[in-house]
C-alpha atoms as a PDB file:
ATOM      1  CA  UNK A   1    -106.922 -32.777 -31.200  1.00  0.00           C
ATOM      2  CA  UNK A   2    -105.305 -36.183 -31.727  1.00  0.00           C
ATOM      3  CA  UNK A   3    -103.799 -35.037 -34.730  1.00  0.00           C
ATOM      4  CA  UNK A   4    -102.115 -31.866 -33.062  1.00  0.00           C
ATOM      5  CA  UNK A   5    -100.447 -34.060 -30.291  1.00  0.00           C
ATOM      6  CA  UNK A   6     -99.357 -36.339 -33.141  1.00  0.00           C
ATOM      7  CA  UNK A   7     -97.643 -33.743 -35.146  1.00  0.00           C
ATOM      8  CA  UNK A   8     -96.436 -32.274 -31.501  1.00  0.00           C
ATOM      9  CA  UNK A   9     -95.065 -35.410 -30.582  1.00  0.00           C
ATOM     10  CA  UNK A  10     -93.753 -36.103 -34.046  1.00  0.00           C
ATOM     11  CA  UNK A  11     -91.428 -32.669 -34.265  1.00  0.00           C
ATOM     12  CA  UNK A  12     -90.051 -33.323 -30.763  1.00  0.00           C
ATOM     13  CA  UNK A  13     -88.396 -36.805 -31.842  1.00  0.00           C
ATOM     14  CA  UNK A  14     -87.774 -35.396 -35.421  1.00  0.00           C
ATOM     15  CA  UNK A  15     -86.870 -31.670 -34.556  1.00  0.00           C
ATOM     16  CA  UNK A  16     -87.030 -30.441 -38.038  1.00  0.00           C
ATOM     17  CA  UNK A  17     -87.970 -27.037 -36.520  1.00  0.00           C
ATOM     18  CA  UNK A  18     -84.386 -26.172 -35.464  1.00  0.00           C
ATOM     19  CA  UNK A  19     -83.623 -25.671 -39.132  1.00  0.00           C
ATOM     20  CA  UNK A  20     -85.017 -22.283 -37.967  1.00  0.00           C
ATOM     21  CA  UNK A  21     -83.427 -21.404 -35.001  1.00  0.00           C
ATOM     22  CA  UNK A  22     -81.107 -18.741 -36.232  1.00  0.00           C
ATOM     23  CA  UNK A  23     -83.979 -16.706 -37.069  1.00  0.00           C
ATOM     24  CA  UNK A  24     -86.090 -17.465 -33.510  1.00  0.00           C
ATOM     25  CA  UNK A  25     -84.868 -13.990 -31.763  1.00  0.00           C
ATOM     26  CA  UNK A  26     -86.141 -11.858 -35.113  1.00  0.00           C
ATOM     27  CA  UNK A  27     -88.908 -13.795 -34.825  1.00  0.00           C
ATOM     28  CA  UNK A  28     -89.949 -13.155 -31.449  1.00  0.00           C
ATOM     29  CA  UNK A  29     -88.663  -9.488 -31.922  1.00  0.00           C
ATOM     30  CA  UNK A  30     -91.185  -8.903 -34.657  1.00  0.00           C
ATOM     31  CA  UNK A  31     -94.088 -10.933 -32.382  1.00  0.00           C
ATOM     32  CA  UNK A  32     -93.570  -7.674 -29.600  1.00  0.00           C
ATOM     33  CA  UNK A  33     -93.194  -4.990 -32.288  1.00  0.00           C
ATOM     34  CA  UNK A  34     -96.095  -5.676 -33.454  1.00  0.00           C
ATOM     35  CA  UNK A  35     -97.796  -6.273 -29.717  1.00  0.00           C
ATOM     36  CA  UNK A  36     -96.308  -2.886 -29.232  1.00  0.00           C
ATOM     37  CA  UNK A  37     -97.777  -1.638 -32.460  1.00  0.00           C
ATOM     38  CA  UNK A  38    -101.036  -2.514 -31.649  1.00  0.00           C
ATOM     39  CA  UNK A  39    -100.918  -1.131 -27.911  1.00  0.00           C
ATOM     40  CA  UNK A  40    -100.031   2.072 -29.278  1.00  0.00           C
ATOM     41  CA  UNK A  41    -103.155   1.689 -31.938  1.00  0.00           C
ATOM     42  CA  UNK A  42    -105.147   1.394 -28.940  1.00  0.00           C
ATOM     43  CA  UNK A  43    -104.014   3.848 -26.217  1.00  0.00           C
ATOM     44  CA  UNK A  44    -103.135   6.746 -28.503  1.00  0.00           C
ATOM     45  CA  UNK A  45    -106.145   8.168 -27.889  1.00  0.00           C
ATOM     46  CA  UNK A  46    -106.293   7.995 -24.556  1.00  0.00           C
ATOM     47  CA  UNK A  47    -103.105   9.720 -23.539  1.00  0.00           C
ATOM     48  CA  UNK A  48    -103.879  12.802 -21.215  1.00  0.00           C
ATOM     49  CA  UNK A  49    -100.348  14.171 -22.466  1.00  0.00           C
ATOM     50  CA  UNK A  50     -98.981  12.848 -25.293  1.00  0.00           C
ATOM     51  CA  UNK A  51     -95.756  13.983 -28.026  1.00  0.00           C
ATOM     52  CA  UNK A  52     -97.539  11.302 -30.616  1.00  0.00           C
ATOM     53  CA  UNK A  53     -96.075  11.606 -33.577  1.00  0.00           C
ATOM     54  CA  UNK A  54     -92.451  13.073 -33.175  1.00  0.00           C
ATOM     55  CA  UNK A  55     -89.706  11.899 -35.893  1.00  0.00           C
ATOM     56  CA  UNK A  56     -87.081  12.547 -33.250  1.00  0.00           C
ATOM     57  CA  UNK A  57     -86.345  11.430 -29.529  1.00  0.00           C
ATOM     58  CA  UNK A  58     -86.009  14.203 -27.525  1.00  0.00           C
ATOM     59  CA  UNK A  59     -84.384  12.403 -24.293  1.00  0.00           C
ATOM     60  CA  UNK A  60     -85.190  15.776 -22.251  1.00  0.00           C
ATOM     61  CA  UNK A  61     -88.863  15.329 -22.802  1.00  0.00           C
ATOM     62  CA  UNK A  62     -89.404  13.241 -19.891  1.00  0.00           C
ATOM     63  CA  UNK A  63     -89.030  15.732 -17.943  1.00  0.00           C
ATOM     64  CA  UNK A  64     -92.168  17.615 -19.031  1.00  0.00           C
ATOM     65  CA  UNK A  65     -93.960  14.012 -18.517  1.00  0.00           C
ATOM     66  CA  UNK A  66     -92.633  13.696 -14.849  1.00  0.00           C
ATOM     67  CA  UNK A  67     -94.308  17.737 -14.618  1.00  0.00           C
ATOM     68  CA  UNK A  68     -97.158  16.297 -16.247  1.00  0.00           C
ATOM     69  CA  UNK A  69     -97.749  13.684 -13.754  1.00  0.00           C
ATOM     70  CA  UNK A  70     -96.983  16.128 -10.518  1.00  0.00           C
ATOM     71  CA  UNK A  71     -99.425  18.646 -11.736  1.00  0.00           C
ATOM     72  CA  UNK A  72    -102.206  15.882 -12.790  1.00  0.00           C
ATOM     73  CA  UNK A  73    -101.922  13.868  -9.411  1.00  0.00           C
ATOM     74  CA  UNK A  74    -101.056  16.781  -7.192  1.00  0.00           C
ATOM     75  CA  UNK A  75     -97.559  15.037  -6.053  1.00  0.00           C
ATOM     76  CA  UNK A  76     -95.585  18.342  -5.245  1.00  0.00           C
ATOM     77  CA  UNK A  77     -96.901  18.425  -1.294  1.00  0.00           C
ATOM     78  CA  UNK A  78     -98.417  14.978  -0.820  1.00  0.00           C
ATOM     79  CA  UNK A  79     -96.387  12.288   1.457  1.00  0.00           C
ATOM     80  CA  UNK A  80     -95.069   9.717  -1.616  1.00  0.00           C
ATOM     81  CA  UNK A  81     -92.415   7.052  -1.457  1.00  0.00           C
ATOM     82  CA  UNK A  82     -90.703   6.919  -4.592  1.00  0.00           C
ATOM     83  CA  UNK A  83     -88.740   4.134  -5.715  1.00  0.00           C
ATOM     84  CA  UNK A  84     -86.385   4.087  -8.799  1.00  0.00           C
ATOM     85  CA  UNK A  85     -84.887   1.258 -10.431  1.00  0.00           C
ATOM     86  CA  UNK A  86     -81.974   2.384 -12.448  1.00  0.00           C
ATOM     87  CA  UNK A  87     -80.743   5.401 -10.890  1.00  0.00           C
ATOM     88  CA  UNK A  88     -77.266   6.083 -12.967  1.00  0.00           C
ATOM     89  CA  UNK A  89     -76.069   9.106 -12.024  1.00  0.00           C
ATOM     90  CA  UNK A  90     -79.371  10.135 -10.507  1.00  0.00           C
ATOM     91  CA  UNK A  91     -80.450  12.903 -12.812  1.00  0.00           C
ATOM     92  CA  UNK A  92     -84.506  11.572 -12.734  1.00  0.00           C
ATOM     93  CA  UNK A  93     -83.914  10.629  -9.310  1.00  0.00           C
ATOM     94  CA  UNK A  94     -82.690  14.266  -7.910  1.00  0.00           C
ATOM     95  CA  UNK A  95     -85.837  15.840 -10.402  1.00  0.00           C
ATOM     96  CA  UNK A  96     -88.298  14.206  -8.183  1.00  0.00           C
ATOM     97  CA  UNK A  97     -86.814  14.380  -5.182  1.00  0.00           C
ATOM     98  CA  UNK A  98     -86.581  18.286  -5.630  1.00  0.00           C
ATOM     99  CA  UNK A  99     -90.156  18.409  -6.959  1.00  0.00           C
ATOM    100  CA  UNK A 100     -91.815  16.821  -3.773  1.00  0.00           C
ATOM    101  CA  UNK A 101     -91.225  19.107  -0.874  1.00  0.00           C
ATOM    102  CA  UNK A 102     -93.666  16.718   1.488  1.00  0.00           C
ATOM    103  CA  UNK A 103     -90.972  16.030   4.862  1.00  0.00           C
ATOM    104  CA  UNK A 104     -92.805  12.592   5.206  1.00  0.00           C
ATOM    105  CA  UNK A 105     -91.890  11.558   1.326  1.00  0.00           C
ATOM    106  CA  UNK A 106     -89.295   8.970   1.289  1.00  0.00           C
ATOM    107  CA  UNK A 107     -86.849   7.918  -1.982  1.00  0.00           C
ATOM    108  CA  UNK A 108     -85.685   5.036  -2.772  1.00  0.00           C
ATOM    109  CA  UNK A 109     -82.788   3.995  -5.479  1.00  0.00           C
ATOM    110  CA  UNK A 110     -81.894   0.759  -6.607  1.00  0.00           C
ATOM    111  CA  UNK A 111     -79.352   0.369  -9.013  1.00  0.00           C
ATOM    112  CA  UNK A 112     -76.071  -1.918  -9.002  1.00  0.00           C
ATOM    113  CA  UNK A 113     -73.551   1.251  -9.847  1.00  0.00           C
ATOM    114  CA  UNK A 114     -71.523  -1.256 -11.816  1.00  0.00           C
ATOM    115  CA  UNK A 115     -73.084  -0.704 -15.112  1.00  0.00           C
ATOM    116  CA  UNK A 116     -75.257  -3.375 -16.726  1.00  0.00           C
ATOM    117  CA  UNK A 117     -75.443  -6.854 -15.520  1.00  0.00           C
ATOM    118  CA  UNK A 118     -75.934  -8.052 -19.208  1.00  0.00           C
ATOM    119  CA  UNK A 119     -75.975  -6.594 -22.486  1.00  0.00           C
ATOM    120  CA  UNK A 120     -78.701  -4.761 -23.607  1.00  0.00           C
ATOM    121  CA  UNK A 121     -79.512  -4.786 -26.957  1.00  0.00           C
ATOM    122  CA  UNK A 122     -76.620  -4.927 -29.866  1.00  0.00           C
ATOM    123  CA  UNK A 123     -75.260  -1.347 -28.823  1.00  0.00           C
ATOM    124  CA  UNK A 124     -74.857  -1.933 -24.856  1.00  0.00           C
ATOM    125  CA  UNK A 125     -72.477  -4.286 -23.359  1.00  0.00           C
ATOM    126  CA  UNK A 126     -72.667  -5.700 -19.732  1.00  0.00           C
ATOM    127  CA  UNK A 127     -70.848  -3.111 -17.336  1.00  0.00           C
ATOM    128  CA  UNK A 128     -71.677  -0.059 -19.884  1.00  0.00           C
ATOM    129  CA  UNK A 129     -73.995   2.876 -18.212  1.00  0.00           C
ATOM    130  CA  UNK A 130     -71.804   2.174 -14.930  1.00  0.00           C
ATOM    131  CA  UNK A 131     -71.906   5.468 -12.389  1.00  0.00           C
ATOM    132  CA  UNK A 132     -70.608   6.008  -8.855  1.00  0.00           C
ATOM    133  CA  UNK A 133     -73.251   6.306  -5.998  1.00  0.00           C
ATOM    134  CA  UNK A 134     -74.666   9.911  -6.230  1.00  0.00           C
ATOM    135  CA  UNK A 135     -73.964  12.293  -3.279  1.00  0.00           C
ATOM    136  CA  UNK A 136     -77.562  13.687  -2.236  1.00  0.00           C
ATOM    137  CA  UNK A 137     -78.537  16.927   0.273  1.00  0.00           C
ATOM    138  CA  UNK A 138     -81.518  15.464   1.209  1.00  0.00           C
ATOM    139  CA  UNK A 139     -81.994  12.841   4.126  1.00  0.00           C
ATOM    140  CA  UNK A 140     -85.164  11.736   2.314  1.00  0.00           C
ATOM    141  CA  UNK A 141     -83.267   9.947  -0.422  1.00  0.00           C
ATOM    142  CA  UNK A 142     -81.568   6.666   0.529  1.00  0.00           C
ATOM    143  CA  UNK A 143     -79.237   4.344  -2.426  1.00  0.00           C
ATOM    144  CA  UNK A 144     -79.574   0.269  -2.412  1.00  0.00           C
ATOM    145  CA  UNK A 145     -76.416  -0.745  -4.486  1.00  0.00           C
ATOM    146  CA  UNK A 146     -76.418  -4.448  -5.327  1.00  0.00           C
ATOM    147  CA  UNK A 147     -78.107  -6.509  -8.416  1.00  0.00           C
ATOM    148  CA  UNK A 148     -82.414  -6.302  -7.888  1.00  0.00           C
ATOM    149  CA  UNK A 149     -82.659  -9.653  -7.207  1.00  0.00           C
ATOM    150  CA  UNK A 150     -80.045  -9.378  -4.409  1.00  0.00           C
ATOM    151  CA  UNK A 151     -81.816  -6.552  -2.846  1.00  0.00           C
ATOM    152  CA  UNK A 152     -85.634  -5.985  -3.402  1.00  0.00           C
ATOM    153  CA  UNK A 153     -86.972  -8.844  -1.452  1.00  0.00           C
ATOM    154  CA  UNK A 154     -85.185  -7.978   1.711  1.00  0.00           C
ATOM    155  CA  UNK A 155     -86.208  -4.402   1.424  1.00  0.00           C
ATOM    156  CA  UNK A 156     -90.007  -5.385   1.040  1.00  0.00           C
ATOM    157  CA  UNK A 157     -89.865  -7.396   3.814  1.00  0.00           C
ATOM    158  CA  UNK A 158     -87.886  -4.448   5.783  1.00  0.00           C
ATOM    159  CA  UNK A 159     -90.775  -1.874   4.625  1.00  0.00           C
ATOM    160  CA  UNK A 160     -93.481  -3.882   4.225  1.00  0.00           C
ATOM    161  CA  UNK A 161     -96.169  -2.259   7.023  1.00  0.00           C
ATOM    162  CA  UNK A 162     -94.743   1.003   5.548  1.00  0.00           C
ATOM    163  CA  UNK A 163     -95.342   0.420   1.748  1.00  0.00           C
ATOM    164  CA  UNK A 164     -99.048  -0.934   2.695  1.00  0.00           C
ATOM    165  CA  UNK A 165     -99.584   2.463   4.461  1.00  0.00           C
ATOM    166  CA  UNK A 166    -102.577   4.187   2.109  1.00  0.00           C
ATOM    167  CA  UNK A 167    -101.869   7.413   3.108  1.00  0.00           C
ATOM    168  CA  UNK A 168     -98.479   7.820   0.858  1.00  0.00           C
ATOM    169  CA  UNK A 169     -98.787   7.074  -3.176  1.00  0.00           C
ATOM    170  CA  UNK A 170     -95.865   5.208  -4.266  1.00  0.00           C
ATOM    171  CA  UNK A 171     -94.278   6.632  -7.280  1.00  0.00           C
ATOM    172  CA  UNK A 172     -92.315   3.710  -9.133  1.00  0.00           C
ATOM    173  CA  UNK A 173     -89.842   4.728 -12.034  1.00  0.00           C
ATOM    174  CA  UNK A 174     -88.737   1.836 -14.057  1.00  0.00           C
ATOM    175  CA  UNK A 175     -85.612   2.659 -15.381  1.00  0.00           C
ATOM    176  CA  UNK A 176     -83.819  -0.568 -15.475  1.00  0.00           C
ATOM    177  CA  UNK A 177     -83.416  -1.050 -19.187  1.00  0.00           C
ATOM    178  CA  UNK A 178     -83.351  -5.028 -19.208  1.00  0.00           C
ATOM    179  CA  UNK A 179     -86.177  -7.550 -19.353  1.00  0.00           C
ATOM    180  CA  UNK A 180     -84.668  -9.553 -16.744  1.00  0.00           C
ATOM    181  CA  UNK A 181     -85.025  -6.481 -14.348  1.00  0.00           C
ATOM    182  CA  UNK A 182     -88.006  -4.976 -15.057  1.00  0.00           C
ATOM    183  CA  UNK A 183     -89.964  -8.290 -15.406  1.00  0.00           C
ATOM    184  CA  UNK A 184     -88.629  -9.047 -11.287  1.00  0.00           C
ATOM    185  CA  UNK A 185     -89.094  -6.024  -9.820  1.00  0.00           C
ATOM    186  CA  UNK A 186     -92.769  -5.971 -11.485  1.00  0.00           C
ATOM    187  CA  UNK A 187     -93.729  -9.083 -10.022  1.00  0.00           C
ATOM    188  CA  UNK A 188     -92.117  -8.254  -6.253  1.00  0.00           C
ATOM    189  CA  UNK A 189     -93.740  -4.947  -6.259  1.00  0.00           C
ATOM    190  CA  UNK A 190     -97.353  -6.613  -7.306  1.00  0.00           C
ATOM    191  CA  UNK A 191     -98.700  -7.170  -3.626  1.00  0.00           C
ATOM    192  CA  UNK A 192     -97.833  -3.529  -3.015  1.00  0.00           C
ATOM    193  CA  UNK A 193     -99.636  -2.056  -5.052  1.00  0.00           C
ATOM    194  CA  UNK A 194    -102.686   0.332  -4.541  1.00  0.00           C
ATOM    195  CA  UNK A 195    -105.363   2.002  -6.626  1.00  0.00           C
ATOM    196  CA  UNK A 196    -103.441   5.822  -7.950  1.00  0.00           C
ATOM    197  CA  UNK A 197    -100.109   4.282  -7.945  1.00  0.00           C
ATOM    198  CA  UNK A 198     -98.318   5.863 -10.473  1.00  0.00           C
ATOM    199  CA  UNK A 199     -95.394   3.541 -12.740  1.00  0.00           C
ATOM    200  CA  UNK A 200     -92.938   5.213 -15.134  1.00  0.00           C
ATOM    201  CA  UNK A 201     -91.656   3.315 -17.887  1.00  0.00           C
ATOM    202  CA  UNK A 202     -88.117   4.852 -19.118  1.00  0.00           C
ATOM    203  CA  UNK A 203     -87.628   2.593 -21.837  1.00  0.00           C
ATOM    204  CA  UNK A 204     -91.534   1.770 -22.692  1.00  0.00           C
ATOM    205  CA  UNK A 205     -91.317   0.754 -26.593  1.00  0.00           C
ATOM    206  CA  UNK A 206     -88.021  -1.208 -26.401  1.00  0.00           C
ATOM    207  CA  UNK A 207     -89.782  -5.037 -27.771  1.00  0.00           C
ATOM    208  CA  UNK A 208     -87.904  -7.410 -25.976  1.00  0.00           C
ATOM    209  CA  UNK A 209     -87.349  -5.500 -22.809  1.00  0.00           C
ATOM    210  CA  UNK A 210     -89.713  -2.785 -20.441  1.00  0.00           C
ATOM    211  CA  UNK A 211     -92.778  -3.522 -23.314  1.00  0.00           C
ATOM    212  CA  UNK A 212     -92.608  -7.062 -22.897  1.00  0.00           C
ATOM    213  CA  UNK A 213     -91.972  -6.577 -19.172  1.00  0.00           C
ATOM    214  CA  UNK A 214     -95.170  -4.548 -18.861  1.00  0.00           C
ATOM    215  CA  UNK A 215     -97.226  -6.848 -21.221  1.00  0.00           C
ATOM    216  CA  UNK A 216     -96.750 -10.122 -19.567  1.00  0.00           C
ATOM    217  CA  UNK A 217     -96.899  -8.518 -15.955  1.00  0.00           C
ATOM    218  CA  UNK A 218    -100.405  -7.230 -16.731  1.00  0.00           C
ATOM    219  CA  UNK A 219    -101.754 -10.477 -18.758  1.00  0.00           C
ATOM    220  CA  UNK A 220     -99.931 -12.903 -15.532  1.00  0.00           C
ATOM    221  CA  UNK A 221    -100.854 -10.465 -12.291  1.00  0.00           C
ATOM    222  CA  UNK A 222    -104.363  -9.460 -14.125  1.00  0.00           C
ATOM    223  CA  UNK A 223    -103.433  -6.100 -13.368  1.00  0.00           C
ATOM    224  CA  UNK A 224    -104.860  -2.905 -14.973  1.00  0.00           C
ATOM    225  CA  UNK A 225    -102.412   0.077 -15.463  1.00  0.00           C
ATOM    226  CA  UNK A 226    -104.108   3.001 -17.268  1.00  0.00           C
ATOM    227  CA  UNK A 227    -101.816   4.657 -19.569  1.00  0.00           C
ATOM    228  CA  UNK A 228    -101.883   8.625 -19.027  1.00  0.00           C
ATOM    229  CA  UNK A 229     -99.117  10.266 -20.473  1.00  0.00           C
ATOM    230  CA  UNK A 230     -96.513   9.393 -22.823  1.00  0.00           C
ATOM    231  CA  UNK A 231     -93.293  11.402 -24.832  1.00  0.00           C
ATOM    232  CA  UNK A 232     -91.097  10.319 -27.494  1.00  0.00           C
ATOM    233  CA  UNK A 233     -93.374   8.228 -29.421  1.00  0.00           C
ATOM    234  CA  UNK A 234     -94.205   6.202 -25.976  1.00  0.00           C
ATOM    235  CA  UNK A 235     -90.553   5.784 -24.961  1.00  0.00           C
ATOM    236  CA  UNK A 236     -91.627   6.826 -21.986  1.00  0.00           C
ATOM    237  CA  UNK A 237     -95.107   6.603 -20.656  1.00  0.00           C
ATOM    238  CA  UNK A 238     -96.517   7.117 -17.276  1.00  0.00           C
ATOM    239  CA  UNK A 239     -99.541   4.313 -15.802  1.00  0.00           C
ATOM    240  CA  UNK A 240    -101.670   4.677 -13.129  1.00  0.00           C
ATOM    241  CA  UNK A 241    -102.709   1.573 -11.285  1.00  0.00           C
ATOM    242  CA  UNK A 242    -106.698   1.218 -11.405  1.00  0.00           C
END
């Protein structure tokens, strides 16, 4: 022990370390792949619906996961409040609000409209993936423009007798690409959360971003999600909260 907080103490006055900085992000991007590697190793199996292996994303596949998920859980006529986070042009959000026909079910899209708020990844810039507000015929389905952290926490507190309400499944789709986002709106949806919650992950198997999200959400909170159905070689998988 004594000789650990020697050879701590030693490299923080003589940071020798920093010789290999420039390689700390492939390092920590190789630490999550294989996190990632193993949690697919160990849920495979599991999966009630499952593409596992494909050699080719198939971005239209989710679909047949979000039909998955209404037929499994019965969420076609049952009261659900749905809330997205990353709604673009609204494509996943208009699928589910057109596949729950319950007048009770509320929907709920958070998205800043302005593109991302940081880059993402070497191939997306901050402000790429912008999209105007969608225009909806529904009544059900309400837009919350504005960055998550700007915006969440008043909207709990707004709807928080509503969103404890046990009659009504909440139905969260994670769409929100970035760590930053994901790893928020995970912990300020924690105290919400009930047994048969279902979360969607639209970017599951991305390292640095939705896996490692997910991964220190459910090692902090001590939270169980049981995966149940994943496509595109877990790009997107579905939880439900136990």
């Amino acid at each position: 022990m004594k000789i650990i907080q020697f050879l701590k103490g030693l490299l923080l006055f003589i940071p020798v370390t920093l010789i290999l900085s420039p390689l700390t992000k492939a390092f920590l991007f190789i630490s999550y792949f294989n996190r990632l590697v193993l949690w697919v190793i160990r849920n495979k199996k599991k999966m009630l619906f499952s593409d596992f292996y494909t050699p080719f994303r198939n971005y239209s596949k989710r679909s047949q996961l979000y039909e998955f998920m209404v037929d499994r859980y019965l969420l076609a006529n049952e009261p659900v409040t749905y809330l997205e986070f990353g709604v673009a042009a609204g494509s996943s959000f208009r699928w589910w609000l057109n596949a729950n026909k319950h007048t009770e079910s509320l929907f709920y899209g958070f998205d800043t409209f302005e593109g991302l708020p940081e880059d993402w990844g070497p191939f997306y810039s901050k402000g790429d993936m912008s999209s105007g507000i969608p225009t909806l015929d529904d009544s059900r389905g309400t837009f919350i423009k504005g960055l998550f952290q700007d915006t969440l926490v008043g909207f709990l507190d707004k709807n928080r007798e509503a969103l404890g309400e046990a009659n009504s499944r909440k139905v969260i789709h994670m769409d929100a690409d970035l760590y930053s986002a994901t790893a928020f709106v995970l912990s300020q949806l924690y105290p919400f959360l009930s047994k048969g919650d279902i979360i969607l992950f639209d970017e599951f198997s991305v390292p640095l971003h939705e896996f490692k999200a997910f991964q220190e959400f459910t090692n902090n909170f001590y939270i169980q999600l049981t995966p149940v159905g994943a496509v595109n070689n877990f790009y997107q998988v579905a939880f439900v909260v136990d």
